[in-house]
Structure formats: structure tokens, C-alpha cells
Protein backbone atom coordinates (compact mmCIF):
# COMPACT_ATOMS: atom_id res chain seq x y z
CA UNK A 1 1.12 -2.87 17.60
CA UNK A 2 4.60 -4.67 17.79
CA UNK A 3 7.60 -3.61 16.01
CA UNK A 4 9.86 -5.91 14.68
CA UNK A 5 13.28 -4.74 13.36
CA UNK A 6 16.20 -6.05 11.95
CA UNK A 7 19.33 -4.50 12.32
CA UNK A 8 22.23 -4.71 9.33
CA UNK A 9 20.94 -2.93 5.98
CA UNK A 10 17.53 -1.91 8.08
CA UNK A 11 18.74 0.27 10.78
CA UNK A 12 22.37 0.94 10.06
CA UNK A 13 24.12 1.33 6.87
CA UNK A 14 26.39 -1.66 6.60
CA UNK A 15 29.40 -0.35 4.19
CA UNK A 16 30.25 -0.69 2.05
CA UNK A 17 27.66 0.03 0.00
CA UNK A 18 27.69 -3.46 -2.14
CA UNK A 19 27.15 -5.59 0.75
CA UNK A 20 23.59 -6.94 1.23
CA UNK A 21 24.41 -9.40 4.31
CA UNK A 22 27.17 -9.55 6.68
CA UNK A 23 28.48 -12.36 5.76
CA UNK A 24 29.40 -10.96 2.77
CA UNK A 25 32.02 -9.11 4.95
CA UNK A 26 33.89 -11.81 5.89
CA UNK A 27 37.14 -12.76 4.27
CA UNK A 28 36.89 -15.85 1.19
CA UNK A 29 39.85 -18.18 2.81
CA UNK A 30 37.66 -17.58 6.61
CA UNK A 31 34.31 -18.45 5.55
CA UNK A 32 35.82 -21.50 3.32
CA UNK A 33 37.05 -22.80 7.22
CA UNK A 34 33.60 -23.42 8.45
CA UNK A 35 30.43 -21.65 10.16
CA UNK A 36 32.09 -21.90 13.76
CA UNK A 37 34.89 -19.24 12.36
CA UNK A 38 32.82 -17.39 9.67
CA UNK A 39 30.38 -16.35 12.86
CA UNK A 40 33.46 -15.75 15.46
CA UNK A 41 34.51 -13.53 12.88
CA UNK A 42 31.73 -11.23 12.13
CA UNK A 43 30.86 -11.04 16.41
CA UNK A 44 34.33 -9.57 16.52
CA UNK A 45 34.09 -7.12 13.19
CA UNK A 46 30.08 -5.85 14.88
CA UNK A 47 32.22 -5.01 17.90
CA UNK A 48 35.05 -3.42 16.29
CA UNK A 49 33.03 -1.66 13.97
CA UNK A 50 30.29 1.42 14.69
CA UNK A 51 28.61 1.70 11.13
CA UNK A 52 26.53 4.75 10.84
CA UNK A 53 22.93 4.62 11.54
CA UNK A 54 20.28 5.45 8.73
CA UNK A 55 19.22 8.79 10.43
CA UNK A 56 15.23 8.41 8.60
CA UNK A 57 14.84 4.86 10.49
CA UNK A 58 15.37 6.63 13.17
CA UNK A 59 12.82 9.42 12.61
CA UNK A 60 10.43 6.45 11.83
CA UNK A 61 10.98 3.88 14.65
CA UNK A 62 10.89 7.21 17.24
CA UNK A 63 7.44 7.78 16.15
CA UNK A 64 6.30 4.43 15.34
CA UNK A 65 7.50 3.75 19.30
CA UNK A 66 5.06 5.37 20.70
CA UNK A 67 2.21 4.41 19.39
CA UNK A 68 3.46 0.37 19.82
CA UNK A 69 3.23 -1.87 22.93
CA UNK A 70 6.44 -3.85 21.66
CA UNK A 71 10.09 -3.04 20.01
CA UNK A 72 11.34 -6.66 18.98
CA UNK A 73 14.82 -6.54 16.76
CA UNK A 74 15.07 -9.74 15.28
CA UNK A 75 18.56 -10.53 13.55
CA UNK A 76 20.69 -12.79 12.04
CA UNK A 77 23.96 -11.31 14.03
CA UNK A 78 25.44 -14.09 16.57
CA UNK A 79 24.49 -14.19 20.18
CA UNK A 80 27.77 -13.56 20.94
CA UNK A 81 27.85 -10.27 19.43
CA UNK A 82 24.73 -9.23 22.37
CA UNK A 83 26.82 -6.67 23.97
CA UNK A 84 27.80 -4.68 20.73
CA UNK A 85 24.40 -4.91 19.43
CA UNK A 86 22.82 -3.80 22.33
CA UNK A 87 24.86 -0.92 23.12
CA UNK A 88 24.53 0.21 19.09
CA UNK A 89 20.58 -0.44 19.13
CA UNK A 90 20.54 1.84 22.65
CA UNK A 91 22.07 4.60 20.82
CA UNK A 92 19.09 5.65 19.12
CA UNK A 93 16.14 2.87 20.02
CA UNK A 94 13.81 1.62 22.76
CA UNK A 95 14.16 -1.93 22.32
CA UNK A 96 12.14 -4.30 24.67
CA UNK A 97 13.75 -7.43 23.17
CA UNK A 98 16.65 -8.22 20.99
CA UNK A 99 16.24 -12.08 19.42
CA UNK A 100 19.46 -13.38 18.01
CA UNK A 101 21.39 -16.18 16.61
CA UNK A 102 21.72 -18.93 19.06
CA UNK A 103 25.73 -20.16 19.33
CA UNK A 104 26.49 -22.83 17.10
CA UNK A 105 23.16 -21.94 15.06
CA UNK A 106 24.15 -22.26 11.34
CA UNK A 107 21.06 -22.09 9.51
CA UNK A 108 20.05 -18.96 7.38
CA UNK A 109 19.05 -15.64 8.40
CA UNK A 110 15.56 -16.18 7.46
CA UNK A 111 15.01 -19.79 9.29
CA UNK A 112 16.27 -18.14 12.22
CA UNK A 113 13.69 -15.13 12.05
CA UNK A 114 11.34 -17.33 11.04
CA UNK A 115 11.61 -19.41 14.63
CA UNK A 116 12.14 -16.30 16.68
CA UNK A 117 8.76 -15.24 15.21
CA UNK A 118 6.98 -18.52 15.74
CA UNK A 119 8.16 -19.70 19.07
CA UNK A 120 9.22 -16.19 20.66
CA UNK A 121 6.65 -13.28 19.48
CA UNK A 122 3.46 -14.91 17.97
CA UNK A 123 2.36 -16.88 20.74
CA UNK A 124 2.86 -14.31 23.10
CA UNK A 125 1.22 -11.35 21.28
CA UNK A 126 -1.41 -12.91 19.42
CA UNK A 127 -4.04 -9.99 19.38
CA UNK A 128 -1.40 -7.38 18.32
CA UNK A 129 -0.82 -5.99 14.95
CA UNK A 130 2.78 -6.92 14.04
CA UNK A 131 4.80 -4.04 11.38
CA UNK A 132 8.40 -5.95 10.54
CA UNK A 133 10.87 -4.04 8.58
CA UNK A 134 14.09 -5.51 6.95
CA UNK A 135 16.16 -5.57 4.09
CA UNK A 136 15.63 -9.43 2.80
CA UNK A 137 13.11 -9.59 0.25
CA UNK A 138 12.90 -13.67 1.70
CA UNK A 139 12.66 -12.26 5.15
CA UNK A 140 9.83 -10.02 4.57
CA UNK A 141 7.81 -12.55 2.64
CA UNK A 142 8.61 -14.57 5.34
CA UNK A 143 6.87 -11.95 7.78
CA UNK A 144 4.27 -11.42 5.49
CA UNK A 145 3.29 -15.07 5.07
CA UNK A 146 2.98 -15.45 9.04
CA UNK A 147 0.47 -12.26 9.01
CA UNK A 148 2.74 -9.69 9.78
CA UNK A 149 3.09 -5.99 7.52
CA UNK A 150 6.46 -6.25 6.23
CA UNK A 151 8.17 -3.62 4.50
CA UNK A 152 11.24 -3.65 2.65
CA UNK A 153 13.92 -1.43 4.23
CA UNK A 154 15.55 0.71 3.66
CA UNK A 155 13.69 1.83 1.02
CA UNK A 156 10.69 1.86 3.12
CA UNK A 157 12.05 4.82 5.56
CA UNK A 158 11.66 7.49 3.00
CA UNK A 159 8.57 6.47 2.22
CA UNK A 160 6.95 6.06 5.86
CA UNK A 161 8.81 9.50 7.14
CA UNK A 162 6.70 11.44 5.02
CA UNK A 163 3.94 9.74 6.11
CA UNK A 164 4.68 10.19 9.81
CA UNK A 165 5.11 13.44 9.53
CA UNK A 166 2.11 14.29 7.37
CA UNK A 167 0.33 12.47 10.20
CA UNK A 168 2.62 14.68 13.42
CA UNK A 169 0.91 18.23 11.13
């Protein structure tokens, strides 16, 4: 089994609460200048900023772990936010590999996933069972249309722990 994660709305809760992407974050006159700045932007606010982890994705992925081969976190956030993201996602996950946004990459979130999963995770794991989580309804059809179990987070987290621990009894 292979997990594949994202990270903003999935694993952490990106505030405030109104803001389904982080783009949304950025300020109107910024994003108006172009991609280039729009995505400087946002790798400086993820390493400024430590938003607060959802505490049941954690109970979930901990558990889920151990029982998969492969912890993937696929997101939209800029390669140049790497360090950040890895020192956020090390907090609380085992991650075996963190795909991001290449530099100068400007297409949507889910084109990006949707490469990362056909050049950098199908191929290579073709027998395994692969469980992606994230908050983009487009995303997880996305996953689900390429074979994978997707679930919608984070509403899936309340849902799963209950299973989990059902299943730890």
C-alpha cells in the first residue's frame, strides 16, 4: 500500500478558515504581478508561517504508516518552499518522498499532481494499492480516475479514525 498525501487543507489547517488553496492567501495587487511573484510569495509565507496540524490526520497517517510500503506527499507548494515543508511534514510524519512544484512551474495544482503521479509513483509501484487523501474535489477525482482510493480530506479523518481504531480493539 502507498500513501499519498497532500499537505495544505489535508494535513494542516491552513487559516483562516475560508481559504481552500494557498493561493488564496496571497495579496490581490501580488498575484495581479504574475506567477513568478505570486509563488515567491507563498514559499516565503510556508516558511514564516507554522499552521497547526489537524491532530486526527495524524492519528490516521500514524496507523495507516505502518501497514504501507510508501509515504508520498504530493503538493502544489513551490520547490522552493522544500526546506519548510520538510521540516513541518517531519514534525509528525514518516515521509519517504515529498513531490513538489518544479520552479517556474505555473500550471494548476491538479496538472501538477497529476504528472507527479504518472511519471514519479505509478511506474514505479505498479503492483501496490495506492490510498491518496486531499482536499480538492478535482484532485481526488483525479486520483481516482488513475486507480487510486481517494478520499476527500479533511473530512475523511474523522471518518477513517474511528475506523482505525475499531480495527487497533
Amino acid at each position: 500500500m502507498i500513501l499519498v498525501l497532500d499537505l495544505d487543507r489535508t494535513l494542516n489547517r491552513l487559516y483562516p478558515p475560508w481559504v481552500r488553496s494557498i493561493r488564496d492567501l496571497v495579496p490581490p495587487a501580488l498575484a495581479r504581478q504574475g506567477s513568478y511573484e505570486m509563488w515567491e510569495w507563498i514559499a516565503a509565507h510556508v516558511a514564516e508561517n507554522d499552521y497547526p496540524v489537524y491532530k486526527t490526520a495524524v492519528l490516521v497517517v500514524r496507523a495507516l504508516s505502518a501497514r504501507a510500503s510508501r509515504i508520498i506527499v504530493n503538493t502544489g507548494r513551490p520547490e522552493k518552499a522544500r526546506h519548510a515543508t520538510e521540516a513541518w511534514l517531519h514534525k509528525y510524519f514518516r515521509v519517504d518522498q515529498l513531490l513538489m512544484r518544479a520552479e517556474g512551474d505555473f500550471r494548476r495544482t491538479v496538472e501538477v499532481k497529476r504528472e507527479h503521479l504518472i511519471i514519479d509513483i505509478l511506474p514505479l509501484y505498479p503492483e501496490e494499492m495506492i490510498y491518496a487523501f486531499d482536499d480538492n474535489r478535482e484532485s481526488v477525482r483525479m486520483y481516482q480516475d488513475n486507480g487510486a482510493i481517494a478520499l476527500l480530506a479533511p473530512e475523511c479523518w474523522t471518518t477513517i479514525s474511528s475506523i482505525v481504531w475499531v480495527n487497533a480493539i
